[in-house]
N, C-alpha and C. Protein backbone atom coordinates (compact mmCIF):
# COMPACT_ATOMS: atom_id res chain seq x y z
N UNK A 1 96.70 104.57 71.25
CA UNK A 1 95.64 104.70 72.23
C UNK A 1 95.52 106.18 72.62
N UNK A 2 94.30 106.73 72.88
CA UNK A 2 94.25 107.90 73.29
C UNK A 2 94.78 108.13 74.56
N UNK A 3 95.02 109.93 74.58
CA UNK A 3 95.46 109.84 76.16
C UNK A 3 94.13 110.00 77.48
N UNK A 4 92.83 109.84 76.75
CA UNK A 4 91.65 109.47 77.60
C UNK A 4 92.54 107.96 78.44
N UNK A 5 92.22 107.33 77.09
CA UNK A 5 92.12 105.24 77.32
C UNK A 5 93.49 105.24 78.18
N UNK A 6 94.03 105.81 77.94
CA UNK A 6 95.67 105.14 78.67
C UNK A 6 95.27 106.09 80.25
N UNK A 7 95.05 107.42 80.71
CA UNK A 7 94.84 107.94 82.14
C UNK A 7 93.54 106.77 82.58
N UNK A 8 92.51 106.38 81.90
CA UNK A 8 91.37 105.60 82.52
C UNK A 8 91.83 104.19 82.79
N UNK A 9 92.61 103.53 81.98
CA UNK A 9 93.45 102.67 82.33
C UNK A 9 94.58 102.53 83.27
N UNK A 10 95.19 103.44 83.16
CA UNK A 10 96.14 103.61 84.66
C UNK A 10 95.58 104.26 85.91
N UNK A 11 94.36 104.27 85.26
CA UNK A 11 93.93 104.92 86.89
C UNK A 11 93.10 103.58 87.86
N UNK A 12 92.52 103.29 86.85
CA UNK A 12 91.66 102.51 86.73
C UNK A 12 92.03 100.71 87.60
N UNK A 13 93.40 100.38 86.87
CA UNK A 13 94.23 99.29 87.64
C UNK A 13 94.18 99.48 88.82
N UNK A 14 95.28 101.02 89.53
CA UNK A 14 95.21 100.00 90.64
C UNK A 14 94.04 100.66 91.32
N UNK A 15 92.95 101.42 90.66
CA UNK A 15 91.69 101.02 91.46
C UNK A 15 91.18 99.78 91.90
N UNK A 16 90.99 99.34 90.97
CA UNK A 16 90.58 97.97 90.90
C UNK A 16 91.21 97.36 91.86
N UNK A 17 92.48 97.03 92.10
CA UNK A 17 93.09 96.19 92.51
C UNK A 17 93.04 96.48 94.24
N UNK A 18 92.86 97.72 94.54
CA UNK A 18 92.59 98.02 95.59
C UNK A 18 91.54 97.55 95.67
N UNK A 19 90.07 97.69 95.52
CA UNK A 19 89.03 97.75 95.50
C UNK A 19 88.59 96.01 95.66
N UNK A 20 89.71 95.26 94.97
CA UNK A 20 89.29 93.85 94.81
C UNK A 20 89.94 93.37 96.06
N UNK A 21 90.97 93.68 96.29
CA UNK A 21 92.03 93.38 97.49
C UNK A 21 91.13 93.69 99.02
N UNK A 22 90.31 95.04 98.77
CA UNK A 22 89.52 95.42 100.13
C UNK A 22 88.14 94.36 100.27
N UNK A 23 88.10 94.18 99.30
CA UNK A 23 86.99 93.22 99.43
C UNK A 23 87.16 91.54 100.01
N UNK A 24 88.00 91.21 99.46
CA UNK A 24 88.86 90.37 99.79
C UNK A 24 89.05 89.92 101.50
N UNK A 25 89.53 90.95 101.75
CA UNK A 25 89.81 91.39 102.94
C UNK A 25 88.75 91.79 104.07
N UNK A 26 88.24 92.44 103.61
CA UNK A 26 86.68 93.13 104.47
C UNK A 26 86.01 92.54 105.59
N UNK A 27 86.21 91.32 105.08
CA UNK A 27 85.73 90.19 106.52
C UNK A 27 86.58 89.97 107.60
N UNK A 28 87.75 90.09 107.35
CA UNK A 28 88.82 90.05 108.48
C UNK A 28 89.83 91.14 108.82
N UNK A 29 88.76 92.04 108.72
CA UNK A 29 89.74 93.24 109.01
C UNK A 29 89.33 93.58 110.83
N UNK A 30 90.20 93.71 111.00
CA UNK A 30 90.27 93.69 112.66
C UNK A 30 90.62 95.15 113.31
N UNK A 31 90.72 96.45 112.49
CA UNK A 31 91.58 97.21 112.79
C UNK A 31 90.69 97.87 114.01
N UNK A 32 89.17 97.97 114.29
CA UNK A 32 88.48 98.88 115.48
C UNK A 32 88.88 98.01 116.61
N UNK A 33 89.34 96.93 116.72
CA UNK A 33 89.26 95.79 117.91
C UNK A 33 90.90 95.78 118.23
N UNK A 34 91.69 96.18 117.69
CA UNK A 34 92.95 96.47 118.24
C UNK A 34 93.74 97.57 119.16
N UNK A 35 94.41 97.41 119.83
CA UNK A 35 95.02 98.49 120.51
C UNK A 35 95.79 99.43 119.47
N UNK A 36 95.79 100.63 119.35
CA UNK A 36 96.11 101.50 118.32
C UNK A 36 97.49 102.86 119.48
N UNK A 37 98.28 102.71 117.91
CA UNK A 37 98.93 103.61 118.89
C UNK A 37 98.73 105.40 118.25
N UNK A 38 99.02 106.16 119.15
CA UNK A 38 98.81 107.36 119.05
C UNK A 38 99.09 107.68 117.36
N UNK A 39 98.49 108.85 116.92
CA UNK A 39 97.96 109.15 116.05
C UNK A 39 97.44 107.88 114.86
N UNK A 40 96.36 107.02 115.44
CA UNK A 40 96.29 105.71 114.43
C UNK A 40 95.10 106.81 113.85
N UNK A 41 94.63 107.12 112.66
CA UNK A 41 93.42 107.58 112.03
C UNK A 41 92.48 106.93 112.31
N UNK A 42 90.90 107.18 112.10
CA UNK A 42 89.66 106.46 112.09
C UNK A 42 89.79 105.65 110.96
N UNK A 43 88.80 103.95 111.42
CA UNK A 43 88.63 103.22 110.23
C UNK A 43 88.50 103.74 108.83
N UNK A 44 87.02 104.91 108.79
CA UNK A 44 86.72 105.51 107.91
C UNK A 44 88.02 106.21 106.71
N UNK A 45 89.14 106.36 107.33
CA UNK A 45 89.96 107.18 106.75
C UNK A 45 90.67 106.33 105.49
N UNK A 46 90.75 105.05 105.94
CA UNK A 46 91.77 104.60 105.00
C UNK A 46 91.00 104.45 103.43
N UNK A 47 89.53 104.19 103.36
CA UNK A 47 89.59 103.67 101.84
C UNK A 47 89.12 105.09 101.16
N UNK A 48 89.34 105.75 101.82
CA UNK A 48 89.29 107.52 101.28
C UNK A 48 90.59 107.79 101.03
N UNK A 49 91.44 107.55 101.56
CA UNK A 49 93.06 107.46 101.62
C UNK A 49 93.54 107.01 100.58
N UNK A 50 92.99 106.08 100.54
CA UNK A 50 93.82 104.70 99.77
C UNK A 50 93.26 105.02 98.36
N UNK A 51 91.90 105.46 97.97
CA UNK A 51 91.07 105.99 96.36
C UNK A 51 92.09 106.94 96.22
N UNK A 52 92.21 108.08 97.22
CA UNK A 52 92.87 109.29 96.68
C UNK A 52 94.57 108.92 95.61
N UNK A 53 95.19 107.78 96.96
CA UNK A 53 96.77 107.47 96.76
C UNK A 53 96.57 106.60 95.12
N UNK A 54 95.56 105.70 95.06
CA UNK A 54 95.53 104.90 93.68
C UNK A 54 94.64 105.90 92.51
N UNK A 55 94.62 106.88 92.75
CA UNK A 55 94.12 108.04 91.51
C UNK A 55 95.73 108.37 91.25
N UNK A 56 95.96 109.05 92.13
CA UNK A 56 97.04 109.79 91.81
C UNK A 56 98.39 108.99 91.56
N UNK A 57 98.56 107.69 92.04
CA UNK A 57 99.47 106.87 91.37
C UNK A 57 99.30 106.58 89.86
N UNK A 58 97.98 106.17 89.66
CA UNK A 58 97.16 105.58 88.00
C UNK A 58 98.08 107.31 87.08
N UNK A 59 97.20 108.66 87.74
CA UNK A 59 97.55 109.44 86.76
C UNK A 59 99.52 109.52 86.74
N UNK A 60 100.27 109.26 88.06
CA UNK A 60 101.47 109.63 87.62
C UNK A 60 101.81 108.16 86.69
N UNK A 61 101.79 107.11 86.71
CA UNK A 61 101.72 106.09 85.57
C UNK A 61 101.43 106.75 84.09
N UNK A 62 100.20 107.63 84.11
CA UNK A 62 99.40 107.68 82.93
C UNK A 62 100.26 108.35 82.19
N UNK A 63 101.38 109.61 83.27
CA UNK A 63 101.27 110.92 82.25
C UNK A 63 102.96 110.23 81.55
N UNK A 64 103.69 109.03 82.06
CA UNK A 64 104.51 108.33 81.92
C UNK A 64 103.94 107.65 80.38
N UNK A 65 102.90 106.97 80.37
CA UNK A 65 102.60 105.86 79.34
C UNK A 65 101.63 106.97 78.44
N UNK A 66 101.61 108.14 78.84
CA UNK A 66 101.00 109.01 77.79
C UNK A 66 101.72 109.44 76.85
N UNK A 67 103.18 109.68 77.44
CA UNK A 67 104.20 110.62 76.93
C UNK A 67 105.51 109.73 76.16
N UNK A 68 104.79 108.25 76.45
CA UNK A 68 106.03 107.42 75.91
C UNK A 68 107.18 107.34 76.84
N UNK A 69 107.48 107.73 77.51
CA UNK A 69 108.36 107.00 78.75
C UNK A 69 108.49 106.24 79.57
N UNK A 70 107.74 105.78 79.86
CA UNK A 70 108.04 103.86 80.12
C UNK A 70 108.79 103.12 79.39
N UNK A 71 109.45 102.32 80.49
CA UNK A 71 110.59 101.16 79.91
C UNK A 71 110.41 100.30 80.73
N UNK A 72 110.64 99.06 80.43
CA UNK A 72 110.27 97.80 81.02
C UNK A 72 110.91 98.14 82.43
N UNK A 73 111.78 98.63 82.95
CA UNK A 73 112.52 99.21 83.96
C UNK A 73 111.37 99.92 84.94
N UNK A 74 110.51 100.83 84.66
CA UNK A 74 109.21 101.28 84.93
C UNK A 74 107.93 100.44 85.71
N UNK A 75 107.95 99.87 84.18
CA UNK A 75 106.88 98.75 84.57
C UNK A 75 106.99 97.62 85.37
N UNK A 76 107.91 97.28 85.02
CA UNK A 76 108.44 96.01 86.45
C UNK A 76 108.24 97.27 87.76
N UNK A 77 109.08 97.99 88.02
CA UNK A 77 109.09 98.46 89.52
C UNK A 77 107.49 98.65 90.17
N UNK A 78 106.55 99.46 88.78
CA UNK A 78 105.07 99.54 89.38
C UNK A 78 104.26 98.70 89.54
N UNK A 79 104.50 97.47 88.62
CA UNK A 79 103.94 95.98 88.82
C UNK A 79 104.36 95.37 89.91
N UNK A 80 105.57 95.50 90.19
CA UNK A 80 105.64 94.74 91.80
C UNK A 80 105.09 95.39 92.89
N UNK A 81 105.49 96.56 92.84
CA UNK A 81 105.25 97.62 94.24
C UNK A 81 103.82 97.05 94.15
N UNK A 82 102.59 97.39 92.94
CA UNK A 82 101.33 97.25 93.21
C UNK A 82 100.98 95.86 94.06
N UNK A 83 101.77 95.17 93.46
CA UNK A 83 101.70 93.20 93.70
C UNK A 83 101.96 93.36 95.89
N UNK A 84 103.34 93.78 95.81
CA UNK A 84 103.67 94.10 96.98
C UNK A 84 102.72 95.04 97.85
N UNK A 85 102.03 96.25 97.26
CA UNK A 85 100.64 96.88 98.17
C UNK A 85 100.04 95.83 98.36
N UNK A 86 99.14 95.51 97.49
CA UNK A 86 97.92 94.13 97.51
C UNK A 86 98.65 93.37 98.54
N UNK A 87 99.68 92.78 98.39
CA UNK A 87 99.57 91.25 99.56
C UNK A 87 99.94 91.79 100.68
N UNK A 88 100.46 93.72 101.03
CA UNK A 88 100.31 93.68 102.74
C UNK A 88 99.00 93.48 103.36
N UNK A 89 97.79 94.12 102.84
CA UNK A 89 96.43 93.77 103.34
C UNK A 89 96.47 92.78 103.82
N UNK A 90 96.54 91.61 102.84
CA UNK A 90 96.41 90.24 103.35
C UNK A 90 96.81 89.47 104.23
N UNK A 91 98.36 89.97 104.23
CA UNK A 91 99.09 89.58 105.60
C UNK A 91 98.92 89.95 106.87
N UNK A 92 98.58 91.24 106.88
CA UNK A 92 98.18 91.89 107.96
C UNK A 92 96.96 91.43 108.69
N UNK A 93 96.11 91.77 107.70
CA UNK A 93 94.35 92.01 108.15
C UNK A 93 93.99 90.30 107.98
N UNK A 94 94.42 89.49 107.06
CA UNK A 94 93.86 88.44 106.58
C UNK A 94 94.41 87.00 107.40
N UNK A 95 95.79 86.65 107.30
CA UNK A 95 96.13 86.00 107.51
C UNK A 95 97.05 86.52 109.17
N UNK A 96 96.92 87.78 109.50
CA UNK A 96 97.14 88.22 110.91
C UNK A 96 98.83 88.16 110.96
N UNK A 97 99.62 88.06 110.01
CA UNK A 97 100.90 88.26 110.38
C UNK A 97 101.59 89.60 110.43
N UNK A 98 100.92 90.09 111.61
CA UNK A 98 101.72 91.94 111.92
C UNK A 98 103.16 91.73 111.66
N UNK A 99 104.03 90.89 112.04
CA UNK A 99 105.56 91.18 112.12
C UNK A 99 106.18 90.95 110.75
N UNK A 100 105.61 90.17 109.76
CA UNK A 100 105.81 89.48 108.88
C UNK A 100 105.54 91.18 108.03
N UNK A 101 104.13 91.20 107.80
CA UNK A 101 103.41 92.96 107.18
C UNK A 101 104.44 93.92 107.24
N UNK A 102 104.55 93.66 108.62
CA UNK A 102 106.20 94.93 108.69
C UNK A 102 107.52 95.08 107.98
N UNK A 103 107.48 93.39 107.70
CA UNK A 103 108.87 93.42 107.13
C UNK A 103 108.87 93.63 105.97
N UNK A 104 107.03 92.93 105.52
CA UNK A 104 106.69 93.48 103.80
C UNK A 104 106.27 94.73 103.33
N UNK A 105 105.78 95.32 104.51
CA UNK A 105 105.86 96.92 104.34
C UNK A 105 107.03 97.77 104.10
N UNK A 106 108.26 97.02 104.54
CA UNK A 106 109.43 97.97 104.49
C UNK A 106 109.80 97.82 102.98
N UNK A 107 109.75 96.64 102.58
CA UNK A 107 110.10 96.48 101.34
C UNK A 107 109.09 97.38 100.05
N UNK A 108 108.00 97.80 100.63
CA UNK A 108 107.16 98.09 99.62
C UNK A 108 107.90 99.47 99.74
N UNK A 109 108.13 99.95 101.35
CA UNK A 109 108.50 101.75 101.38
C UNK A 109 110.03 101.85 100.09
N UNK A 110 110.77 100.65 100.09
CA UNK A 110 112.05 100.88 99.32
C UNK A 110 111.81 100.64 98.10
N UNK A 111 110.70 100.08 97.44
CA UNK A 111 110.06 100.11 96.30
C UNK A 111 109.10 101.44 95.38
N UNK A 112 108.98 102.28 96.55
CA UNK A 112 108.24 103.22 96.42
C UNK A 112 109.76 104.25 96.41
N UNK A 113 110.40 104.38 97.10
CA UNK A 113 111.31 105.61 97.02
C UNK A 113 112.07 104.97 95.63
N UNK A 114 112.46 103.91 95.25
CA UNK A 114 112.95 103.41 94.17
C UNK A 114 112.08 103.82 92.78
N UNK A 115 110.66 103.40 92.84
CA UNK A 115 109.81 103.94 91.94
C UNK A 115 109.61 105.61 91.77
N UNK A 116 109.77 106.29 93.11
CA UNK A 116 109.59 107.61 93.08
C UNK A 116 110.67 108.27 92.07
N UNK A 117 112.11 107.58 92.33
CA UNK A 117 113.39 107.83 91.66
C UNK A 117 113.38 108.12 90.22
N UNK A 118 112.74 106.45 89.83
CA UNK A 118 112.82 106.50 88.43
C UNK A 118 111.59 107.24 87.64
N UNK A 119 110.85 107.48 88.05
CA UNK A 119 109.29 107.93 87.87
C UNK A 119 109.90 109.65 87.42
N UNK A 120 110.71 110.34 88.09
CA UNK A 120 111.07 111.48 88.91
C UNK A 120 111.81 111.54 87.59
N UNK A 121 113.06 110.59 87.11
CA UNK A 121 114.24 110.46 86.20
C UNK A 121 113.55 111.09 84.51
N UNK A 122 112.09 110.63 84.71
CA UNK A 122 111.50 110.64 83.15
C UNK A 122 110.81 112.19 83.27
N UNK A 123 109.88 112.26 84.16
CA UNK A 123 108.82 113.06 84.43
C UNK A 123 108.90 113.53 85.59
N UNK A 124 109.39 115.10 86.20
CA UNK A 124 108.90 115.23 87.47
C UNK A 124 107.87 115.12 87.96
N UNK A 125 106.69 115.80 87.90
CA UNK A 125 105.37 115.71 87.75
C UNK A 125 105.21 114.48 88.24
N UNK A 126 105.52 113.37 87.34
CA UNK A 126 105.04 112.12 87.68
C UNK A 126 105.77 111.43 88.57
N UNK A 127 106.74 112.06 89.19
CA UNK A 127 107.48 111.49 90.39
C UNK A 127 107.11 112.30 91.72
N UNK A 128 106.49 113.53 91.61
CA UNK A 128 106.39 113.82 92.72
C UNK A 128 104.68 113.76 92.74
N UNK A 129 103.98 113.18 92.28
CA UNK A 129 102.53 113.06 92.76
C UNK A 129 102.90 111.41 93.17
N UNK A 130 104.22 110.89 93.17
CA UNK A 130 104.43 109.27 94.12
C UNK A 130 104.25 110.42 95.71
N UNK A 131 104.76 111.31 96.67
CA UNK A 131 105.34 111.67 97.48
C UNK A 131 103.90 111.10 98.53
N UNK A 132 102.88 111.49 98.18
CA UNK A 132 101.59 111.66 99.30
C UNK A 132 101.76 109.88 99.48
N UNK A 133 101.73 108.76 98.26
CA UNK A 133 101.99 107.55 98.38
C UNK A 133 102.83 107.29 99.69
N UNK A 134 103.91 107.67 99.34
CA UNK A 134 105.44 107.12 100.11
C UNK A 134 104.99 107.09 101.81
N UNK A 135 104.53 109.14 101.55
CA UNK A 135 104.45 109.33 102.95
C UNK A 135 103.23 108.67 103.72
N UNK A 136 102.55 108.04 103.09
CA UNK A 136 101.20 107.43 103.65
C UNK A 136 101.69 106.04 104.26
N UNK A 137 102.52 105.24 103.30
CA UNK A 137 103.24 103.90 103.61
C UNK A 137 104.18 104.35 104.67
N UNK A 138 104.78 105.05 104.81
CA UNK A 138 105.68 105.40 105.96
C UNK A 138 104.90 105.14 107.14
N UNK A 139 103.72 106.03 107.14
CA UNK A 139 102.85 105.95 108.01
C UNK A 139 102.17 104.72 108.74
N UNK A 140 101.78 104.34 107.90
CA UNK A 140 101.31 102.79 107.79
C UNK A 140 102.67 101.90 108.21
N UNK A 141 103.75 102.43 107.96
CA UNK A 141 104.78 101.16 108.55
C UNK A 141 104.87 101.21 110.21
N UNK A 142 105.01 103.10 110.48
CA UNK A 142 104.69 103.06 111.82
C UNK A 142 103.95 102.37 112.70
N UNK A 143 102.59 102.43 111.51
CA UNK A 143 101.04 101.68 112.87
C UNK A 143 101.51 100.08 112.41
N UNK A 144 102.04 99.67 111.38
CA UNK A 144 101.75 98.28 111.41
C UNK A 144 103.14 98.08 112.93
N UNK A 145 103.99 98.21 112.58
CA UNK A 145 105.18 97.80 113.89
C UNK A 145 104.33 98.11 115.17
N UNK A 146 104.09 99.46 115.60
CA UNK A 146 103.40 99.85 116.38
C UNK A 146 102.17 98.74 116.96
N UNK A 147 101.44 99.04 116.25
CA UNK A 147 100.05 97.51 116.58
C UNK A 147 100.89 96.12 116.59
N UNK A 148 101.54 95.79 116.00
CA UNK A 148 102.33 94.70 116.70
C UNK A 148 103.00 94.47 117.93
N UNK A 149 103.14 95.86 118.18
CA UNK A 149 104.26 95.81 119.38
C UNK A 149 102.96 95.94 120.68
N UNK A 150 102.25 96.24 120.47
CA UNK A 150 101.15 96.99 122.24
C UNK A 150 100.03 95.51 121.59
N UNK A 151 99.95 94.74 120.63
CA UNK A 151 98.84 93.82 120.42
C UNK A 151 99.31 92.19 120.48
């Protein structure tokens, strides 16, 4: 496969999957009607956020499955983490379980420093364009506990 098809393809997933997941979601997203705690961003911010974090995840994937370094070791960790992004939306925004989100958010943050690890082990490059990811979920673990706790 070229290294076009394989970056448009890894970029491309978890576009998508975001993109299908927000939609999904869109109707029950509650986040302007909640009590927010200090520094929560504007609505507007997140699916600008969230395009930027799933480009730059797709290309650190890509330059991995460009270069032949992927191992099933790889792919399992980015297949779940993605699986694990997708269903916090849902829990959160969809089905309204803030405390539950939190606890699945933490697991995604130890999936992400785990993925950053091995990502990092093959390719620096492709481990440190995970960092803006990590630190965004960090973030997001804050407001999800946070909005649970004042909502």
């Amino acid at each position: 496969m070229s290294k076009i098809k394989i970056y448009a393809k890894s970029i491309l997933i978890p576009v998508i999957i975001g993109g299908i997941v927000g939609l999904f979601i869109s109707s029950s997203i509650d986040y302007s009607g909640l009590e927010k705690p200090f520094l929560s961003p504007p609505s507007i911010a997140f699916p600008i956020v969230w395009t930027i974090l799933y480009i730059l995840m797709g290309i650190s994937y890509g330059i991995l499955e460009s270069k032949k370094l992927n191992d099933s070791n790889i792919k399992l960790i980015y297949n779940i983490q993605l699986f694990v992004n997708a269903m916090w939306s849902i829990f959160f925004f969809t089905l309204k379980w803030r405390f539950f989100a939190f606890i699945w958010i933490l697991i995604l943050d130890i999936l992400v420093i785990r993925m950053i690890i091995e990502f990092y082990k093959k390719n620096k490059l492709s481990g440190l364009l995970q960092i803006p990811y990590l630190l965004w979920i960090l973030f997001a673990s804050y407001l999800n506990i946070a909005i649970y706790l004042i909502n």
